[in-house]
N, C-alpha and C. Protein backbone atom coordinates (compact mmCIF):
# COMPACT_ATOMS: atom_id res chain seq x y z
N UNK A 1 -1.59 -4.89 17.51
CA UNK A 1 -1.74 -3.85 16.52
C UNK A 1 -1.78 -4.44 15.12
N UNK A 2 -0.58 -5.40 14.97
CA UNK A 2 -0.82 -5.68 13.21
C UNK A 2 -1.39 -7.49 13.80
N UNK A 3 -2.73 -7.32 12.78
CA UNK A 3 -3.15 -8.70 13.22
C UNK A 3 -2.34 -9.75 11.44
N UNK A 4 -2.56 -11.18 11.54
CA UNK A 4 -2.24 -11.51 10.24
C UNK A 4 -2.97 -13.19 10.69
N UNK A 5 -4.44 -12.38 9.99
CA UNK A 5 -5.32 -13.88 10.08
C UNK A 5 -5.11 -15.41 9.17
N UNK A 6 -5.42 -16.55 9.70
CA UNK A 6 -4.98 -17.38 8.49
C UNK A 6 -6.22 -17.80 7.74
N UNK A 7 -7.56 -17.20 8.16
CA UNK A 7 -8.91 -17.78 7.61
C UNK A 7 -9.32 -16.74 6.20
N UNK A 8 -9.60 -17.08 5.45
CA UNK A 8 -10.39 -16.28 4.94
C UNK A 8 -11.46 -15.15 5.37
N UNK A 9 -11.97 -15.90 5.73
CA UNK A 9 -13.36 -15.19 6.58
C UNK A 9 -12.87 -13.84 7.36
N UNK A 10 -12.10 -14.26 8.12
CA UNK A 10 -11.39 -13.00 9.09
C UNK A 10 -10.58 -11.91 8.13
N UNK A 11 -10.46 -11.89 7.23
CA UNK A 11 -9.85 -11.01 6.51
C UNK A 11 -10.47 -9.94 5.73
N UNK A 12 -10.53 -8.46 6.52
CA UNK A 12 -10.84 -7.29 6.07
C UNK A 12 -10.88 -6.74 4.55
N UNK A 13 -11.59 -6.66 3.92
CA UNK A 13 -11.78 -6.07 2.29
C UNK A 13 -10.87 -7.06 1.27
N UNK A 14 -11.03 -8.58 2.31
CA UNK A 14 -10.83 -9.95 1.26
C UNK A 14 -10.50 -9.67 -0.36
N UNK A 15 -11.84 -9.03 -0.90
CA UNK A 15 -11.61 -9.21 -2.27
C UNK A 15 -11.12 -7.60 -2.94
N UNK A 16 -11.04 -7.00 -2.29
CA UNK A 16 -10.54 -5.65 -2.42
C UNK A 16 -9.17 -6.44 -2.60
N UNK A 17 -8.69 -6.49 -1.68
CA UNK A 17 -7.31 -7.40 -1.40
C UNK A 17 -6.70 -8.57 -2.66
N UNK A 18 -7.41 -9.29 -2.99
CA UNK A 18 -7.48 -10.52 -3.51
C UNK A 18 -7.04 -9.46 -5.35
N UNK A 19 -7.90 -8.43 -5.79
CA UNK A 19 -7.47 -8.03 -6.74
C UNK A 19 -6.51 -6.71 -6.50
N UNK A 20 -6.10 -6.04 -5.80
CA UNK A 20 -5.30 -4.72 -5.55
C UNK A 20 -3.88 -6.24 -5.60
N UNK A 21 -3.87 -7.21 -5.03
CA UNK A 21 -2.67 -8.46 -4.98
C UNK A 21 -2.24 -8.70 -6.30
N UNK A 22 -3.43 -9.33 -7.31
CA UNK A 22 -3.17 -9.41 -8.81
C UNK A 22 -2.68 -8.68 -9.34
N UNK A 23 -3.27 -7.58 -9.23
CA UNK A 23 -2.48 -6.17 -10.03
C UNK A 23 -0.78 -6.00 -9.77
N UNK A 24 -0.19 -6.41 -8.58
CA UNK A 24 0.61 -6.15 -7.80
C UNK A 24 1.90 -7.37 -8.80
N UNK A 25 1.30 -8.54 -8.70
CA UNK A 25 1.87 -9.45 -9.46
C UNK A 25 2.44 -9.79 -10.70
N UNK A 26 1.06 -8.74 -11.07
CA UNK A 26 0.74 -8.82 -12.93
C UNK A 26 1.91 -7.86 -13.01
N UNK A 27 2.26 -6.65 -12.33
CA UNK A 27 3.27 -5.66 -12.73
C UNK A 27 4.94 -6.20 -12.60
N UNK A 28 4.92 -7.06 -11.11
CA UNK A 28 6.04 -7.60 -11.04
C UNK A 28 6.21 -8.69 -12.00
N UNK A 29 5.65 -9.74 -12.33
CA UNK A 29 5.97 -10.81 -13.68
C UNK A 29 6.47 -10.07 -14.74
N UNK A 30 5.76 -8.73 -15.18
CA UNK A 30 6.08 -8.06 -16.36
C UNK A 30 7.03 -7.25 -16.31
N UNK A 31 7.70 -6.31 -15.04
CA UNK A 31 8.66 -5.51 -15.28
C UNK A 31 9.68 -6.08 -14.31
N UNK A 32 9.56 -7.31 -13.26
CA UNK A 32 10.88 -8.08 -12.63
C UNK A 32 11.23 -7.03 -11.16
N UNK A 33 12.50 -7.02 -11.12
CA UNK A 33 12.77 -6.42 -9.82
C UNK A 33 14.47 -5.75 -10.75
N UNK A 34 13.77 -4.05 -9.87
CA UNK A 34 15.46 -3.45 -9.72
C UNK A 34 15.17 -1.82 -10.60
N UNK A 35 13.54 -1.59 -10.84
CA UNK A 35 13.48 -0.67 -11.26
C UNK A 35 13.40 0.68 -10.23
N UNK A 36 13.11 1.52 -10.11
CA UNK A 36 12.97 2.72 -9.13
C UNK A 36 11.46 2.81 -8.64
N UNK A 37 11.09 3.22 -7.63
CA UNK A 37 9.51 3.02 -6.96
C UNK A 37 8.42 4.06 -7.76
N UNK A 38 8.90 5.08 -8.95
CA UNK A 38 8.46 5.71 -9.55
C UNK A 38 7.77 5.39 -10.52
N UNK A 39 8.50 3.98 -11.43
CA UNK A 39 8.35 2.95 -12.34
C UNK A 39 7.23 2.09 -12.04
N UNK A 40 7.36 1.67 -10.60
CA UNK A 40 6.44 0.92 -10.36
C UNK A 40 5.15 1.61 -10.29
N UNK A 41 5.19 2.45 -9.33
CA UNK A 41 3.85 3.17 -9.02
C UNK A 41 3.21 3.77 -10.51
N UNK A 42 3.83 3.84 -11.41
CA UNK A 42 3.20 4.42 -13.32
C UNK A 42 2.48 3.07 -13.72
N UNK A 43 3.64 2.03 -13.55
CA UNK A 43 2.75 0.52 -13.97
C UNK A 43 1.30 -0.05 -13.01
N UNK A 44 1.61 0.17 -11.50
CA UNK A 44 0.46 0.17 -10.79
C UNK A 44 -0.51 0.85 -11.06
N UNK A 45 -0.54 2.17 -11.07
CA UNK A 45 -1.59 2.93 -11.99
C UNK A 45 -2.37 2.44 -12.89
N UNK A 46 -1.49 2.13 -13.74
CA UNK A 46 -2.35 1.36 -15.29
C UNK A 46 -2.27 0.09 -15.29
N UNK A 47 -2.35 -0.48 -14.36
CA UNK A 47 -2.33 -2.08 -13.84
C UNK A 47 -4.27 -1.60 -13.01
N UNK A 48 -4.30 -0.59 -12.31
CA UNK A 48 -5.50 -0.74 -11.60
C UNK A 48 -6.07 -0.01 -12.42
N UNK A 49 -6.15 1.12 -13.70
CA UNK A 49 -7.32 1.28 -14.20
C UNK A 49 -7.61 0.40 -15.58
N UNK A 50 -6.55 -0.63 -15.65
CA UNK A 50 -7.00 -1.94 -16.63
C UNK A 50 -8.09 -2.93 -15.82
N UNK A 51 -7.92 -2.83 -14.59
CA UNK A 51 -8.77 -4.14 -13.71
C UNK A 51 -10.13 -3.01 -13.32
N UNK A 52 -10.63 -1.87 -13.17
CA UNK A 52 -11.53 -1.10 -12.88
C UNK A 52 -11.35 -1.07 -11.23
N UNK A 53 -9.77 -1.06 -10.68
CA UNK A 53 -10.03 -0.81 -9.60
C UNK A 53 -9.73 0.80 -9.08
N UNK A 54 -10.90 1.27 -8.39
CA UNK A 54 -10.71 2.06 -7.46
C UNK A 54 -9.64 2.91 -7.05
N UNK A 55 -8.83 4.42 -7.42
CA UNK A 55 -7.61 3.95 -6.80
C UNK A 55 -7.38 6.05 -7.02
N UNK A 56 -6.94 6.59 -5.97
CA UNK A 56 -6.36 8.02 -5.76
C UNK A 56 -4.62 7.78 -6.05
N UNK A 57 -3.96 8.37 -6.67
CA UNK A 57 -2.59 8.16 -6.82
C UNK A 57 -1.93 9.27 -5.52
N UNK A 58 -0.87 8.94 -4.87
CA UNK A 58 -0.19 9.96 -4.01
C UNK A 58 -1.54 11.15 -3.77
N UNK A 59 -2.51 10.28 -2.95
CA UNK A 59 -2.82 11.94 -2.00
C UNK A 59 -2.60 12.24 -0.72
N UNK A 60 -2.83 13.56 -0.37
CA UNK A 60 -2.42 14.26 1.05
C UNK A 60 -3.51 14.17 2.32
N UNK A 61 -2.85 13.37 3.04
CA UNK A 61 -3.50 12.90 4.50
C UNK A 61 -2.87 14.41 5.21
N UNK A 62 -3.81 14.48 5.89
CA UNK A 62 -3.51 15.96 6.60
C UNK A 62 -2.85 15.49 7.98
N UNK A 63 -2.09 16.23 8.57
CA UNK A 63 -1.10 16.35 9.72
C UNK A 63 -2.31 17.14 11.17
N UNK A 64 -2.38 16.27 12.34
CA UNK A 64 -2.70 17.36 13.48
C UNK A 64 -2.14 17.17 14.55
N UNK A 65 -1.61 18.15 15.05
CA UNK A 65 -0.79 18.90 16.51
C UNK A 65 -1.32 19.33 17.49
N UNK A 66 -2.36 18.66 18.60
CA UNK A 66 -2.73 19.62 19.40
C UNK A 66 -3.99 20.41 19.00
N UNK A 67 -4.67 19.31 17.98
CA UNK A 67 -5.71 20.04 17.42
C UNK A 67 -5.67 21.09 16.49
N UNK A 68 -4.20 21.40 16.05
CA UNK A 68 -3.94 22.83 14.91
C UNK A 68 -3.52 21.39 13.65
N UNK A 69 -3.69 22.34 12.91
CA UNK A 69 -3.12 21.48 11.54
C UNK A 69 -1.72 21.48 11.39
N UNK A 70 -1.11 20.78 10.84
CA UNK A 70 0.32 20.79 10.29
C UNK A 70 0.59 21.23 9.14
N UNK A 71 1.95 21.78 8.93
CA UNK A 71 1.87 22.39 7.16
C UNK A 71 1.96 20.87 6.52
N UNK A 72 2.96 19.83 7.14
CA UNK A 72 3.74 19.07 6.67
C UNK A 72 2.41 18.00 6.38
N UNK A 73 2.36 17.04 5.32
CA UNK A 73 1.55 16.30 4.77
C UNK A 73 2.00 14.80 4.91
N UNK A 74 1.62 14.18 4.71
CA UNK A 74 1.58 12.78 4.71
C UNK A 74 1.30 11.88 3.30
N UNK A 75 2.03 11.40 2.41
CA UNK A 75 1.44 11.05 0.97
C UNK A 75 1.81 9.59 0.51
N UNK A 76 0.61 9.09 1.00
CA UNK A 76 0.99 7.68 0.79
C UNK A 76 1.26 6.93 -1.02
N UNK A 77 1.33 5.93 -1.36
CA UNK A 77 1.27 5.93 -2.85
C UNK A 77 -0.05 6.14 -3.05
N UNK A 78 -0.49 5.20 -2.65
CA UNK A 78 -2.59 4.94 -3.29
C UNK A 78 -3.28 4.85 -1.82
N UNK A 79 -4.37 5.09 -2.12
CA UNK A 79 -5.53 5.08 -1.39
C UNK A 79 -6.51 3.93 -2.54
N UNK A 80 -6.62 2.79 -2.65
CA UNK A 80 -7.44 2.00 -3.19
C UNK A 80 -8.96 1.95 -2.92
N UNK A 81 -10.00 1.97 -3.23
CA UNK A 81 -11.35 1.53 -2.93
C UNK A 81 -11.80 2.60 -1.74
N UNK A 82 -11.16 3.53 -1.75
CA UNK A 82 -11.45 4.75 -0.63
C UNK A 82 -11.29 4.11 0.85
N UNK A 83 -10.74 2.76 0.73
CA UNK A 83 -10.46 2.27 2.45
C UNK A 83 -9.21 1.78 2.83
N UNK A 84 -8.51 1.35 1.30
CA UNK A 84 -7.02 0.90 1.87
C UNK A 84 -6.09 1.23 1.20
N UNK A 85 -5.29 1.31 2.46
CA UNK A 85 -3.77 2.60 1.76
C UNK A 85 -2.90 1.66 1.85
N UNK A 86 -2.20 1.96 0.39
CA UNK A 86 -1.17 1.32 -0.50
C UNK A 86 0.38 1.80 -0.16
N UNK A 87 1.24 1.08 0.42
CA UNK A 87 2.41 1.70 0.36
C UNK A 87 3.87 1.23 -0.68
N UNK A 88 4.45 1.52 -1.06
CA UNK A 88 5.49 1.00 -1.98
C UNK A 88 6.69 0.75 -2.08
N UNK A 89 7.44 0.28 -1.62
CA UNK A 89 9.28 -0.26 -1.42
C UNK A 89 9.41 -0.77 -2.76
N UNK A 90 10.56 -0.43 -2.75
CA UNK A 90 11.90 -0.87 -3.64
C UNK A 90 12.88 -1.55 -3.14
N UNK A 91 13.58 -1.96 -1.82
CA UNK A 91 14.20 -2.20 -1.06
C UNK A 91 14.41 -4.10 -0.89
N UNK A 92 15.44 -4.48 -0.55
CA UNK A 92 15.72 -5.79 -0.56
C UNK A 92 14.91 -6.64 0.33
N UNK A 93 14.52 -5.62 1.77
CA UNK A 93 14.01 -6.25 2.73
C UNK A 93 12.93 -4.97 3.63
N UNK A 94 11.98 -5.47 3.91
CA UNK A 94 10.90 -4.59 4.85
C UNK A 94 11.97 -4.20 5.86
N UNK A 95 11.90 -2.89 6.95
CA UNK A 95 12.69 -2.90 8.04
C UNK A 95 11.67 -2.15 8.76
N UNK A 96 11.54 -2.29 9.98
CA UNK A 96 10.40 -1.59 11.34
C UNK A 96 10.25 -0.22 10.30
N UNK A 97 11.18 0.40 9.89
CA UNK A 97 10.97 1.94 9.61
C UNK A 97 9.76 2.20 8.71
N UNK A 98 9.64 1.31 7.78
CA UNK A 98 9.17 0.96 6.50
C UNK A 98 7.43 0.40 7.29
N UNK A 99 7.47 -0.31 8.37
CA UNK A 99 6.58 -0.19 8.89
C UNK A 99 5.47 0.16 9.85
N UNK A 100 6.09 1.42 10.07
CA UNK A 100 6.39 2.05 10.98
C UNK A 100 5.54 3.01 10.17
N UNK A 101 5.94 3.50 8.90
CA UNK A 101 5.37 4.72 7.93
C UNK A 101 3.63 4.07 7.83
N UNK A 102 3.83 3.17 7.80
CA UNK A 102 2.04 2.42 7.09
C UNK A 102 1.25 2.37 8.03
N UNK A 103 1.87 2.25 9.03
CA UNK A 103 1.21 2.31 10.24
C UNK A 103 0.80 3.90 11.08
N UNK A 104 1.53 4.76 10.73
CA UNK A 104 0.93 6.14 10.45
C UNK A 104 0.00 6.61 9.49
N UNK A 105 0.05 6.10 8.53
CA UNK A 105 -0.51 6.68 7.62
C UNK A 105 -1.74 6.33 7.93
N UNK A 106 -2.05 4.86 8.59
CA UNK A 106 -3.28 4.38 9.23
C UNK A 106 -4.04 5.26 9.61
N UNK A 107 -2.92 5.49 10.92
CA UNK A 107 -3.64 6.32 12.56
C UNK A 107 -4.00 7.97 11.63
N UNK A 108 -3.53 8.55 10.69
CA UNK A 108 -3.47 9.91 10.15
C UNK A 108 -4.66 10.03 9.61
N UNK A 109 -5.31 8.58 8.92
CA UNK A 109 -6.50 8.12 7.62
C UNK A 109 -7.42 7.61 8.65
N UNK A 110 -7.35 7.39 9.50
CA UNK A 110 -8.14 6.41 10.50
C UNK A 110 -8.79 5.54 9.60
N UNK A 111 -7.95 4.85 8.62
CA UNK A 111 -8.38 3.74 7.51
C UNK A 111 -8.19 2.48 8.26
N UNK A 112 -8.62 1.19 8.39
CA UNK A 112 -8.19 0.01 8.87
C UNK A 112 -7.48 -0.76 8.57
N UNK A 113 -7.26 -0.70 7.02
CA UNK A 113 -6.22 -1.89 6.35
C UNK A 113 -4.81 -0.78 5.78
N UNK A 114 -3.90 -1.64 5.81
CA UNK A 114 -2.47 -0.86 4.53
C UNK A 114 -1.90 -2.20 4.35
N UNK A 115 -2.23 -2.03 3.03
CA UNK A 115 -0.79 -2.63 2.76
C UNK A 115 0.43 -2.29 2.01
N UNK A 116 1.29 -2.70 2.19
CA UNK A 116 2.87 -2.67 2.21
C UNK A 116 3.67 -3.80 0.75
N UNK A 117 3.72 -2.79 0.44
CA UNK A 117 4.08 -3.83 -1.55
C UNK A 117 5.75 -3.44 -1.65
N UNK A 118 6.24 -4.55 -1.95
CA UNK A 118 8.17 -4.47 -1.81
C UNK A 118 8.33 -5.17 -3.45
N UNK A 119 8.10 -3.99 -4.21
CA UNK A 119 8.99 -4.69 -5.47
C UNK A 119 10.25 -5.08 -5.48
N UNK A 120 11.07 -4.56 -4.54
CA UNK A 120 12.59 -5.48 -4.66
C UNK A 120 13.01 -6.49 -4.24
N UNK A 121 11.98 -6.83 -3.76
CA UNK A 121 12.33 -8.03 -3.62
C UNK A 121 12.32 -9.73 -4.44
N UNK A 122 13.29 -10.00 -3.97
CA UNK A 122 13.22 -11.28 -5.59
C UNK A 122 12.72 -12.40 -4.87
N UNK A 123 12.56 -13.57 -4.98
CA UNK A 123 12.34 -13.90 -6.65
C UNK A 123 10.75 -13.03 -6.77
N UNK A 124 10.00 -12.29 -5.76
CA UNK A 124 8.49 -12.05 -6.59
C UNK A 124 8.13 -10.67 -5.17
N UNK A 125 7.31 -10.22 -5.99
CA UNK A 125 7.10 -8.93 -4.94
C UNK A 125 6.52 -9.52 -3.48
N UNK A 126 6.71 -9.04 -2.65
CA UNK A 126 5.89 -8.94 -1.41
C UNK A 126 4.60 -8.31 -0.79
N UNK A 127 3.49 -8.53 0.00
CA UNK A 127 2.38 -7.46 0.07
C UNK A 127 2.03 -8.43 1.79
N UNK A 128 2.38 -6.98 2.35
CA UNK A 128 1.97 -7.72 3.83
C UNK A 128 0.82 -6.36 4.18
N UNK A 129 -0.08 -7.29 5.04
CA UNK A 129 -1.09 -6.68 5.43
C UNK A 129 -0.99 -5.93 6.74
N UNK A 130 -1.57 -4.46 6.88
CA UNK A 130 -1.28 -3.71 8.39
C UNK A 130 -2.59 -4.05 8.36
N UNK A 131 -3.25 -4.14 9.99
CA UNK A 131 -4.91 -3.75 10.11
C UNK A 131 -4.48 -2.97 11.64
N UNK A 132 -5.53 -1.81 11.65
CA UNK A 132 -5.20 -0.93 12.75
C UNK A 132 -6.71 -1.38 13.11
């Protein structure tokens, strides 16, 4: 289910990736670790419409049951480049739960890539790749 290639070549929306990463960096060098995931996601924002990237803030992936809809929604942070969904921690360490959410949000988006961004973590943020 989660692949994690070591080639270049094999790696899904490479340069999608390569700058949604920068942005990711550029925010952690400048604001550090220990702020709230609210903070971050305002600086991510204006971290991706300084680089001209692509980017929906918190929208609603729809819920289905049996073919009926769900009231309940699904709201990831970003949807980047209309193909890969952005998720956001604050937290010291990733835990299954944490990946567990990105990996829904996948199967919900039938999107192929997520990735998973951990500002709390020190010394420098984290960004691991889901591919469904």
């Amino acid at each position: 289910m989660m692949h994690n290639k070591n080639t270049h070549e094999s790696l899904i929306y490479r340069d999608e990736c390569y700058a949604i990463r920068g942005a990711v960096f550029d925010v952690y060098r400048e604001m550090g670790c220990g702020f709230l995931e609210a903070v971050y996601q305002e600086c991510l924002s204006r971290e991706f419409k300084s680089r001209n990237i692509n980017f929906i803030s918190q929208p609603e992936l729809q819920l289905q049951y049996k073919g009926g809809v769900l009231n309940k929604k699904y709201q990831p942070d970003f949807i980047c480049f209309g193909k890969i969904i952005i998720e956001m921690k604050t937290v010291k360490q990733i835990v299954p739960e944490h990946e567990a959410q990105i990996l829904n949000y996948l199967k919900v988006s039938n999107m192929k890539l997520g990735l998973l961004v951990n500002f709390g973590a020190y010394p420098k943020a984290t960004v691991k790749r889901y591919v469904l």
